[in-house]
Protein backbone atom coordinates (compact mmCIF):
# COMPACT_ATOMS: atom_id res chain seq x y z
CA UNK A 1 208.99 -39.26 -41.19
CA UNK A 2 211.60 -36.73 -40.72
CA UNK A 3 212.55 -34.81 -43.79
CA UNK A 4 216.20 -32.44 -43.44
CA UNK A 5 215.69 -28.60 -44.34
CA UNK A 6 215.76 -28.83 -47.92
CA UNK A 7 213.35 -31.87 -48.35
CA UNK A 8 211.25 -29.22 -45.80
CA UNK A 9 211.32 -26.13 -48.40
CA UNK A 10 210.59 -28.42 -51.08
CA UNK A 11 207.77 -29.30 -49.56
CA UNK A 12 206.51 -25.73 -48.02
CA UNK A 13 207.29 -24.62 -51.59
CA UNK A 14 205.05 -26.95 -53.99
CA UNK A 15 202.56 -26.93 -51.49
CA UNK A 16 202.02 -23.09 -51.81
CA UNK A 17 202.51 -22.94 -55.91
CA UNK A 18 199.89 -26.12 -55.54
CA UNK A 19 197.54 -24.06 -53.37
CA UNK A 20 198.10 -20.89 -55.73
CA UNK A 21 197.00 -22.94 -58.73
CA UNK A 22 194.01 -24.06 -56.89
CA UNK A 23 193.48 -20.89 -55.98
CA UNK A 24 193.74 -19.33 -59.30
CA UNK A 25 192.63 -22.01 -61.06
CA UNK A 26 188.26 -20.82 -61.07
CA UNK A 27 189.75 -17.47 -61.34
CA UNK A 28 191.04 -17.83 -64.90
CA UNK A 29 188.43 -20.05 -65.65
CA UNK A 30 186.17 -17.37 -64.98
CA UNK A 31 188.20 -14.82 -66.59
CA UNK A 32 188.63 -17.16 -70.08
CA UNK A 33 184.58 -17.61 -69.94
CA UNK A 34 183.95 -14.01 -69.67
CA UNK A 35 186.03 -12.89 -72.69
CA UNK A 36 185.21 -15.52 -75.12
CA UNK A 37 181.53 -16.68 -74.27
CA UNK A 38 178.58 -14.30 -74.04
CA UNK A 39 177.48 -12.41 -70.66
CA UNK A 40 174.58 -15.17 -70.14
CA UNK A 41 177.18 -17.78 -70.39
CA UNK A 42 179.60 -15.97 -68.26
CA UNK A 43 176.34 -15.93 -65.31
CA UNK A 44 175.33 -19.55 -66.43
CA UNK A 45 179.00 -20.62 -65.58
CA UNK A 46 179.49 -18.42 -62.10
CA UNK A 47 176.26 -19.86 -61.01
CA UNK A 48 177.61 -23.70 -62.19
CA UNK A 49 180.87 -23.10 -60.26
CA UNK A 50 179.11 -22.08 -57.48
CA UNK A 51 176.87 -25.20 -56.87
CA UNK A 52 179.64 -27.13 -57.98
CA UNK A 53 181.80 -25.84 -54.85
CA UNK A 54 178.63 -26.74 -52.75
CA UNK A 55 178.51 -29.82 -54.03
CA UNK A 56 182.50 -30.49 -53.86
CA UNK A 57 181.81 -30.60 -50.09
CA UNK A 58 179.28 -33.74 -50.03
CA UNK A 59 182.18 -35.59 -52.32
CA UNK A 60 185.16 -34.85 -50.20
CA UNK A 61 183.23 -35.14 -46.79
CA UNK A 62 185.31 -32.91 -44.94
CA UNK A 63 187.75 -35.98 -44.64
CA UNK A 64 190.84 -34.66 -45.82
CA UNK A 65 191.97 -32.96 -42.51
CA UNK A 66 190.72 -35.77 -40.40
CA UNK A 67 193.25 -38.06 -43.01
CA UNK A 68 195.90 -35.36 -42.76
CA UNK A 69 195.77 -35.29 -39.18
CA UNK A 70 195.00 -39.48 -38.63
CA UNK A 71 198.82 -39.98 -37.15
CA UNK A 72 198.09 -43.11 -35.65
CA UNK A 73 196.38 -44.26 -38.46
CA UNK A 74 193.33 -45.12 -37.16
CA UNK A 75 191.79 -45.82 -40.27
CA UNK A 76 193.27 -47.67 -43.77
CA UNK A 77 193.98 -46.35 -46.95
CA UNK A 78 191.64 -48.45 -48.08
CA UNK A 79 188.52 -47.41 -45.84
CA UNK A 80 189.36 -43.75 -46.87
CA UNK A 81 189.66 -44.69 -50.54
CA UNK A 82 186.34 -46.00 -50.01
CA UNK A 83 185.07 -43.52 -48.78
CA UNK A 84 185.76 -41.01 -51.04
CA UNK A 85 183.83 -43.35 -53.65
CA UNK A 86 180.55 -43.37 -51.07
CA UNK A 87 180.81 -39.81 -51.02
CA UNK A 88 181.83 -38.89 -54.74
CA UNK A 89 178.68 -41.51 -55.33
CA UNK A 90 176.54 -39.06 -53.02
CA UNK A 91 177.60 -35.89 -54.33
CA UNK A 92 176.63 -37.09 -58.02
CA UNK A 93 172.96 -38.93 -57.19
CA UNK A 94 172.13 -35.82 -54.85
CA UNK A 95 172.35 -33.03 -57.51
CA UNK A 96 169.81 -34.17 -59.47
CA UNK A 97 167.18 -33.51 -57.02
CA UNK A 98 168.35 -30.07 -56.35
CA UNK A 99 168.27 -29.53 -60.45
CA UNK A 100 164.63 -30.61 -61.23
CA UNK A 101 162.92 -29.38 -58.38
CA UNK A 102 164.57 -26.37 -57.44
CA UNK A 103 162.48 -22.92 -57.89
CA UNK A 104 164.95 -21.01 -60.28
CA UNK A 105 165.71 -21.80 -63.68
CA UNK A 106 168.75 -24.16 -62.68
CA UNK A 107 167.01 -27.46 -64.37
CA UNK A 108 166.50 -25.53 -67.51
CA UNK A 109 168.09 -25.19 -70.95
CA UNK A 110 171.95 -24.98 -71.17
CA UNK A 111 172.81 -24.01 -67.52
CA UNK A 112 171.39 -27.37 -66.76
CA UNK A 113 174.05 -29.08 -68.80
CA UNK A 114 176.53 -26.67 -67.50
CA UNK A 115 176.08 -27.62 -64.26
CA UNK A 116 176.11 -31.50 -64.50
CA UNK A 117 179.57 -30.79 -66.60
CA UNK A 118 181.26 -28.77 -63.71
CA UNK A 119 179.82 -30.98 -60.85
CA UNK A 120 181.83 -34.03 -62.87
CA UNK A 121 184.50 -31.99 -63.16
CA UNK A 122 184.45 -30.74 -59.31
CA UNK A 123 183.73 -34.86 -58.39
CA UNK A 124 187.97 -35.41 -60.17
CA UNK A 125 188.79 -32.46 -57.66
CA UNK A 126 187.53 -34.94 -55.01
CA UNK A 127 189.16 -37.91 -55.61
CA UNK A 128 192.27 -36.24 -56.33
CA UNK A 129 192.15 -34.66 -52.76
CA UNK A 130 191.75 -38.36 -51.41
CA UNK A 131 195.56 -38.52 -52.89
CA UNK A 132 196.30 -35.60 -51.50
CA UNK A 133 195.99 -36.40 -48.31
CA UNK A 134 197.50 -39.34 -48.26
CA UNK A 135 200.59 -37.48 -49.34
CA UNK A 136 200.31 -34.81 -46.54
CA UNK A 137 199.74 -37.67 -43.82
CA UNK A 138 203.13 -38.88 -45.08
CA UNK A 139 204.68 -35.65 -45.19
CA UNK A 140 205.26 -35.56 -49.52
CA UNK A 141 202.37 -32.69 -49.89
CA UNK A 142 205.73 -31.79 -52.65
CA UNK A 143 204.27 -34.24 -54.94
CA UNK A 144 200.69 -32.81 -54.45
CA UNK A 145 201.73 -29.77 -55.27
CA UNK A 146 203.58 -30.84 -58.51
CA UNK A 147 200.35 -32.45 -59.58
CA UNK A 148 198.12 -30.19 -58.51
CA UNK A 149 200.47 -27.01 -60.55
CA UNK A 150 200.30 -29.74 -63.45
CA UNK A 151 196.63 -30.20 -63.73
CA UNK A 152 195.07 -26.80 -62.88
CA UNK A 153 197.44 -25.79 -65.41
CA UNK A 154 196.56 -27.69 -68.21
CA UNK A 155 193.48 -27.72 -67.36
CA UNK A 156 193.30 -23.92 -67.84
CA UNK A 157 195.19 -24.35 -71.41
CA UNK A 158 192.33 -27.01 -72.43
CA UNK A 159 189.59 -24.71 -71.01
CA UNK A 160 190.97 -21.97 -73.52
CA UNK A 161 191.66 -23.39 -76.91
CA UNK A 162 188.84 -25.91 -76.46
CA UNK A 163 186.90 -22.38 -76.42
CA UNK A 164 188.70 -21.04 -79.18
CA UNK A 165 188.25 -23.77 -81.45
CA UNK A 166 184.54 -25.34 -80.41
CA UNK A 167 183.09 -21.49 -79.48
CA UNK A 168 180.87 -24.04 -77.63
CA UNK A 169 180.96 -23.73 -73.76
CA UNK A 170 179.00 -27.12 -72.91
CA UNK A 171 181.49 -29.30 -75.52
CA UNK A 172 184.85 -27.16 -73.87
CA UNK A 173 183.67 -28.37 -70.50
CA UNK A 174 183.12 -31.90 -71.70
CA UNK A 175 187.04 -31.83 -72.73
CA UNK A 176 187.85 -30.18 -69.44
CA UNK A 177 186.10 -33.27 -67.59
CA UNK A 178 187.67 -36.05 -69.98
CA UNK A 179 191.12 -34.44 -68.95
CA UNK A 180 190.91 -34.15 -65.27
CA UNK A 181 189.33 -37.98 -64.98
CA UNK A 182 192.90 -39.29 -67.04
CA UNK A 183 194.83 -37.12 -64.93
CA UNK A 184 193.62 -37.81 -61.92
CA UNK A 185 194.07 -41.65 -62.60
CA UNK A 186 197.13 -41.42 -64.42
CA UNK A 187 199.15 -38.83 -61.94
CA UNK A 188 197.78 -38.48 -58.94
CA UNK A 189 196.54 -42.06 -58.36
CA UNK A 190 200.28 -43.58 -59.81
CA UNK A 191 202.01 -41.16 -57.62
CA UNK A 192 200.17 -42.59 -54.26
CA UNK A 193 201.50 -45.92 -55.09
CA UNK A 194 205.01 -44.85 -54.51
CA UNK A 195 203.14 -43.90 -50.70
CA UNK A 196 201.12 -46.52 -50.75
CA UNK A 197 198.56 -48.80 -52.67
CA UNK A 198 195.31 -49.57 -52.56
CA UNK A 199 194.44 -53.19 -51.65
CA UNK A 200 190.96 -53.50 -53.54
CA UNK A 201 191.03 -57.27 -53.25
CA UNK A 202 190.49 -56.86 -49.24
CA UNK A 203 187.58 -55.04 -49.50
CA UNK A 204 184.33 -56.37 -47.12
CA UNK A 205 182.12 -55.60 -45.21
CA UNK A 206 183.94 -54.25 -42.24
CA UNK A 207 185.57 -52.26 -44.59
CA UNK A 208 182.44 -50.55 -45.49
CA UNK A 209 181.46 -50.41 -41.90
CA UNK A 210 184.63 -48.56 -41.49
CA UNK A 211 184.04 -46.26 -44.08
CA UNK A 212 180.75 -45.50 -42.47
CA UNK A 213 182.36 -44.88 -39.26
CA UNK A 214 184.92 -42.58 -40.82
CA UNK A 215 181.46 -40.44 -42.37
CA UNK A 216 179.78 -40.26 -39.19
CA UNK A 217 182.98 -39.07 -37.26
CA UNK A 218 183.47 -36.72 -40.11
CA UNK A 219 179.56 -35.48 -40.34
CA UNK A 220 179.91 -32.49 -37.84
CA UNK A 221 182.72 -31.41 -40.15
CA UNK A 222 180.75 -32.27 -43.50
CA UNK A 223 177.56 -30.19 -41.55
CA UNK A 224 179.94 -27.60 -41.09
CA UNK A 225 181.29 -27.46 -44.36
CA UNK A 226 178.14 -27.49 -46.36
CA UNK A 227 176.47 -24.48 -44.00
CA UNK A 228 179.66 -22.52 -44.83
CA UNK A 229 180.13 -22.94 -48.94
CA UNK A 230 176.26 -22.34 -48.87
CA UNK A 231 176.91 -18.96 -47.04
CA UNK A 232 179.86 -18.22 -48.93
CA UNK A 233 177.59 -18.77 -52.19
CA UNK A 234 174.36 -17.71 -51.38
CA UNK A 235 174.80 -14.34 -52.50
CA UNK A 236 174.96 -15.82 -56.28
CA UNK A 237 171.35 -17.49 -55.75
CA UNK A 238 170.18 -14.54 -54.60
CA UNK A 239 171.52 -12.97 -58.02
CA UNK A 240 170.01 -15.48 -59.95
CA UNK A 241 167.16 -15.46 -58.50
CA UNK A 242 166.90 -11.36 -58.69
CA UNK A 243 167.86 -11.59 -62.32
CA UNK A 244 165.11 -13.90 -62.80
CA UNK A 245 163.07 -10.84 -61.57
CA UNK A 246 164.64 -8.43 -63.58
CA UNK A 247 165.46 -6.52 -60.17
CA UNK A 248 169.52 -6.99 -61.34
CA UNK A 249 170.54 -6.30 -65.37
CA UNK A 250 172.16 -9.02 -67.14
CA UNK A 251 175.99 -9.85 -66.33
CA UNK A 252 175.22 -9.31 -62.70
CA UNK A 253 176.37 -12.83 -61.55
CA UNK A 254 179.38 -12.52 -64.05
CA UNK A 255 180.62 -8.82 -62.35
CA UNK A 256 180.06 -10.34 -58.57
CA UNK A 257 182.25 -13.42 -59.68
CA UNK A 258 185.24 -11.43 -60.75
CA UNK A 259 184.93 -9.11 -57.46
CA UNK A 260 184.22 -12.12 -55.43
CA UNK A 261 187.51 -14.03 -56.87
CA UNK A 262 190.01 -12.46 -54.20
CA UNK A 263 187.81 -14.09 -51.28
CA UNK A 264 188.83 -17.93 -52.61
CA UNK A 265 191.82 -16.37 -53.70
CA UNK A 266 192.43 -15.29 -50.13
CA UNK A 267 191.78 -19.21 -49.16
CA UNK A 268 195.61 -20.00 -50.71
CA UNK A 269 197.01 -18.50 -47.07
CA UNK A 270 195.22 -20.81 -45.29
CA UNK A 271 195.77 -23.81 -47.69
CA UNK A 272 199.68 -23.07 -47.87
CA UNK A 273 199.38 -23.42 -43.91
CA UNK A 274 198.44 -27.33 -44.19
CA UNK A 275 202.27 -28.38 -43.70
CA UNK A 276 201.67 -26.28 -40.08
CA UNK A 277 198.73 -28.17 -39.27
CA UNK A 278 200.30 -31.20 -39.01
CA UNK A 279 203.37 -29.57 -36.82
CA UNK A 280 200.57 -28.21 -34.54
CA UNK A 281 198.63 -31.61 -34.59
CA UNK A 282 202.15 -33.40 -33.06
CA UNK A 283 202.44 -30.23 -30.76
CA UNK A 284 199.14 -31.20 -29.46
CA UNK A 285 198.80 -34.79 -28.78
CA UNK A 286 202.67 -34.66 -27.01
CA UNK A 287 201.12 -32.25 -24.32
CA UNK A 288 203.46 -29.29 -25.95
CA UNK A 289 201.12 -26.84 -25.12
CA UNK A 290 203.13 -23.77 -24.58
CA UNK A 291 204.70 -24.43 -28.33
CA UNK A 292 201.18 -24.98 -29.53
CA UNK A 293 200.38 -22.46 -28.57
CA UNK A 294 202.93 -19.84 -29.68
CA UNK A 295 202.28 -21.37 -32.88
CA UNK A 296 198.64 -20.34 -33.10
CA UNK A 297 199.76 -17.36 -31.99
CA UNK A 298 202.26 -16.50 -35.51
CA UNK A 299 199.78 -17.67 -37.41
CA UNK A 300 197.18 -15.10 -36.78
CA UNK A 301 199.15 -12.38 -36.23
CA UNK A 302 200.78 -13.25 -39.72
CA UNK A 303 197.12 -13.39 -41.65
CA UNK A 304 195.91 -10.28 -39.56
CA UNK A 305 199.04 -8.43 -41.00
CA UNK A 306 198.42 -9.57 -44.83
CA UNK A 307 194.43 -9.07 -44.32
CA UNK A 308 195.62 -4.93 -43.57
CA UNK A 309 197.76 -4.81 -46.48
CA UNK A 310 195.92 -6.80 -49.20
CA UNK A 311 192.81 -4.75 -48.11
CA UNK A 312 194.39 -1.61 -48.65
CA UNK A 313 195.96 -2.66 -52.09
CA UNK A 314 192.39 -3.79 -53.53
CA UNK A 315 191.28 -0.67 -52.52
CA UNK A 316 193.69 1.63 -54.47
CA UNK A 317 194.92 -0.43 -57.20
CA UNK A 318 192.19 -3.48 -56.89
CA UNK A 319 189.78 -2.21 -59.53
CA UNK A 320 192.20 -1.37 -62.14
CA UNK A 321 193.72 -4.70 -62.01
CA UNK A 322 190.80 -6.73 -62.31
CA UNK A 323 189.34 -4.70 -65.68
CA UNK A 324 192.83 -5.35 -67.14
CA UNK A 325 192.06 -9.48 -66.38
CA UNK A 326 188.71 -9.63 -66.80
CA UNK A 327 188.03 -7.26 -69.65
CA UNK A 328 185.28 -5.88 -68.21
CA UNK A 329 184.61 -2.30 -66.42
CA UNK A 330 184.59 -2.67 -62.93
CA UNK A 331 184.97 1.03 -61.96
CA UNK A 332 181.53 1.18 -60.26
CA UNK A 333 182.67 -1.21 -57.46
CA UNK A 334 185.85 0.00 -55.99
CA UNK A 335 184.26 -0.11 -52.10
CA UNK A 336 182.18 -3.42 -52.89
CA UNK A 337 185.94 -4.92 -53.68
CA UNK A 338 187.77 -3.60 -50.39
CA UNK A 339 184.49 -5.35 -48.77
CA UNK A 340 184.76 -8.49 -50.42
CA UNK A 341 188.67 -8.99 -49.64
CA UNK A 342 188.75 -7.93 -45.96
CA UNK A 343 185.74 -10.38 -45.40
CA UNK A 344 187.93 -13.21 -47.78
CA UNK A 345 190.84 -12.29 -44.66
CA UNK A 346 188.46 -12.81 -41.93
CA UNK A 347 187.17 -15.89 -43.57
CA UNK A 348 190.76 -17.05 -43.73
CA UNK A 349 190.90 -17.08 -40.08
CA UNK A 350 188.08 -18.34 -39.08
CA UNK A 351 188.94 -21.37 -41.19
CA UNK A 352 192.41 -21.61 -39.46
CA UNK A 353 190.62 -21.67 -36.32
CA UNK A 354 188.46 -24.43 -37.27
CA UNK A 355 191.26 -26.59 -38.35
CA UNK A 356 192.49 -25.66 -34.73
CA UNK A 357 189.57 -27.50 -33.33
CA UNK A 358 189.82 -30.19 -35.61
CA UNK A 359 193.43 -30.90 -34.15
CA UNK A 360 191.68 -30.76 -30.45
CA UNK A 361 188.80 -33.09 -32.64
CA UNK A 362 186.09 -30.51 -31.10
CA UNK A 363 184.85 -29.44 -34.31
CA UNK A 364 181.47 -30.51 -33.36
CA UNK A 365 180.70 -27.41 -31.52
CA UNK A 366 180.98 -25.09 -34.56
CA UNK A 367 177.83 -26.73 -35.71
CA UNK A 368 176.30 -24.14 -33.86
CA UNK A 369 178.47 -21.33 -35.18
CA UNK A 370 177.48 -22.35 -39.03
CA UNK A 371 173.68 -23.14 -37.98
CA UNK A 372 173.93 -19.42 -36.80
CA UNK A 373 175.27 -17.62 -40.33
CA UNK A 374 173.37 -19.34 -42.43
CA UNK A 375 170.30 -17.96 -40.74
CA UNK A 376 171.94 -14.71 -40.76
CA UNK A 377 172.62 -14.85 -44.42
CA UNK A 378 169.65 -16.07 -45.12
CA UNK A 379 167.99 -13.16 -43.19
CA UNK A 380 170.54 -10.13 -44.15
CA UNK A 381 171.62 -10.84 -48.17
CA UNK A 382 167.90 -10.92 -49.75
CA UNK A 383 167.14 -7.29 -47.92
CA UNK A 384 170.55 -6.08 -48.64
CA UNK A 385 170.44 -6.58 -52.17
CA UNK A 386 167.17 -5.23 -53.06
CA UNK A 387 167.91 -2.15 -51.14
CA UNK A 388 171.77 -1.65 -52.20
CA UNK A 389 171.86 -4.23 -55.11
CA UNK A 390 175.74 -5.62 -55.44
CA UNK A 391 177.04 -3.69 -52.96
CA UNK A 392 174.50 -5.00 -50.34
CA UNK A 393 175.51 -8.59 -50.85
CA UNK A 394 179.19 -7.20 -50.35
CA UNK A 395 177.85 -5.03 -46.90
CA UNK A 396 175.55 -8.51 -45.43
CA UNK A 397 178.65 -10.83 -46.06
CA UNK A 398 181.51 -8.86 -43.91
CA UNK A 399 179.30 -8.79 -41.45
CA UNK A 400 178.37 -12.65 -41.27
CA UNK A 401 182.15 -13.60 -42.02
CA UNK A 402 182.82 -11.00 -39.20
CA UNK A 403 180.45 -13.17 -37.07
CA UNK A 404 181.86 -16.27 -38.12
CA UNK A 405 185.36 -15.22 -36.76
CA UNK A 406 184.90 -13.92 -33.60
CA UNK A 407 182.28 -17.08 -33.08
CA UNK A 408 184.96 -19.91 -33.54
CA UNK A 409 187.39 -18.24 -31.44
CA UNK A 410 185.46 -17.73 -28.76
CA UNK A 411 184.53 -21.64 -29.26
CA UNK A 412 187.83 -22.59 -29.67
CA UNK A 413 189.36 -20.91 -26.93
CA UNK A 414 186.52 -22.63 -24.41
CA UNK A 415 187.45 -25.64 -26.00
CA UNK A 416 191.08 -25.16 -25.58
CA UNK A 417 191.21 -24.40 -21.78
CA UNK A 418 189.20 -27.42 -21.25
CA UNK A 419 191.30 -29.80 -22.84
CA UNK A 420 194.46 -28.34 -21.00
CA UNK A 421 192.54 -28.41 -17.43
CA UNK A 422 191.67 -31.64 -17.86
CA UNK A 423 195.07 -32.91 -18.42
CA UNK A 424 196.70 -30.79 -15.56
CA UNK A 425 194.13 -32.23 -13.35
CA UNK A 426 195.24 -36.11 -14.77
CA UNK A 427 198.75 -35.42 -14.02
């Protein structure tokens, strides 16, 4: 589909004010719960979000750039759509498990509830990326950035008064989930119809063969995608499970929340580069290298430039700005901050590189990367905390994200030369 320049900033326009809002979106979440709910809540919530962005993974699969990038259409609409459902079915029956028979005091009291709540609401976030990527395969990621500005949005407004008027956290979530399941039927699933529908009467067996086929393509991805949320959130089990001990004070997990917020918020550079992805993916398969390559090229250099800057800013201006947001005093943590955002950069770039492989459909081989950090984490977090407390969670994750960078490039450009020798040697 070709689109003329101002269909093309449209579209490179609502996609980044969609990805902002997504970006922002568990950032003022966070904020609202911290002001109006107590500090307990505030760490009961942090530690919900962050098993509900673990979870998130098993429900979206790791399917949407696979869909995004599906040109030829390999698969239906209808085998991803059901798809999704397998995996939104998965990502509901699984958690359960992990409540009741985990060590900590997840399947306990209210944080049990407030979990469940923000894994339903993180399940709408899947099926509304399902939409999504239908509109990015089609080139219209404009429309799912209108919806996506639309719901974080009001979702945000709902969040707040519902806490205003119920002072309840648990009954404010249960409005934030009623919302996002109308929405996501009522906007984003209406909207794809325009695209294209969904035949539900042709559903069969070979459909849901299909859909298997598209999970088990997808799994080294999935793998991949789990290993990396559960490094990017182990830190906050470690703080649960050290304010369990009484080894951290209470508000612990709330404080590391707000200074880990730039590192997802650093995530909206790589998400406004989706339209680019699909421009690189039709570089690639027409042989284009040398473009392809250039392109790669712009990228980095343009998220190595804003990781130098943004670092420096958090560093002399960071601190202030989040106690104005948060409401909280911060002051203690100015280093911890500059740590957390120049390992959010280098996280950025590693996940650019992945979505390089995924476009040369080698992402199998960062299995190994992600097998890697999470031992690392696993090994470096626990003793860094208990010797430096916060700031040792900060000083173990810059170096694993470090690791994880320099990994997948070194993977991807193996993988790269490969695939171009092999075709020079075809032709």
């Amino acid at each position: 589909m070709k689109m003329n320049n101002k269909a093309n900033r449209s579209v490179y326009f609502w996609n980044f004010a969609g990805n902002i809002a997504a970006a922002a979106v568990s950032i003022l979440y966070l904020i609202i719960v911290s002001r109006y709910t107590s500090a307990s809540d505030a760490d009961n919530f942090s530690l919900a979000y962050a098993i509900g962005n673990l979870w998130i993974v098993i429900g979206m699969f790791q399917v949407r750039n696979y869909q995004a990038t599906d040109l030829k259409e390999t698969y239906s609409y209808l085998e991803y759509w059901l798809t999704r459902v397998i995996t939104v079915c998965l990502m509901l029956v699984t958690l359960f498990p992990y409540l009741l028979f985990n060590g900590n005091n997840v399947g306990k009291g209210n944080l049990f509830l407030i979990i469940i709540l923000t894994v339903l609401y993180r399940s709408c976030d899947a099926f509304s990326d399902l939409f999504q990527g239908l509109f990015q395969q089609h080139e219209r990621l404009d429309i799912a950035g209108k919806l996506m500005v639309l719901r974080y949005g009001l979702s945000t407004i709902i969040l707040l008064i519902s806490l205003l008027l119920l002072n309840s956290l648990i009954f404010s979530l249960i409005c934030l989930c009623l919302f996002n399941v109308l929405f996501v039927f009522l906007g984003d699933y209406f909207q794809s119809k325009q695209i294209r529908t969904i035949p539900f009467n042709q559903i069969s067996y070979t459909t849901f063969k299909r859909s298997i086929s598209i999970m088990k393509t997808c799994l080294p991805l999935f793998v991949n995608g789990f290993l990396l949320v559960y490094v990017l959130n182990y830190p906050k089990q470690v703080i649960d499970k050290l304010l369990v001990e009484g080894v951290l004070r209470e508000g612990a997990q709330r404080d590391f929340s707000i200074l880990f917020m730039p590192v997802f918020f650093m995530s909206l550079f790589v998400l406004a580069l989706r339209p680019l992805i699909t421009d690189l993916a039709k570089q690639w398969s027409e042989k284009r290298f040398h473009t392809f390559n250039a392109m790669i090229r712009k990228i980095l250099l343009l998220l190595m430039i804003l990781g130098l800057v943004v670092s420096i800013l958090a560093y002399l201006i960071g601190i202030p700005i989040l106690n104005i947001i948060s409401g909280i005093d911060l002051s203690n943590y100015s280093l911890l901050l500059t740590i957390l955002v120049l390992s959010g950069f280098l996280y950025s770039i590693a996940s650019v590189i992945g979505d390089f492989l995924i476009i040369l459909r080698k992402q199998v081989y960062l299995l190994y990367v992600y097998i890697a950090m999470a031992l690392l984490t696993n090994l470096l977090t626990p003793l860094a905390m208990r010797e430096f407390g916060l700031f040792g969670a900060g000083l173990s994750f810059v170096i694993v994200m470090l690791f994880y960078t320099l990994a997948s490039w070194i993977v991807f450009v193996i993988m790269r030369r490969k695939e171009i020798q092999k075709y020079e040697s075809v032709e």
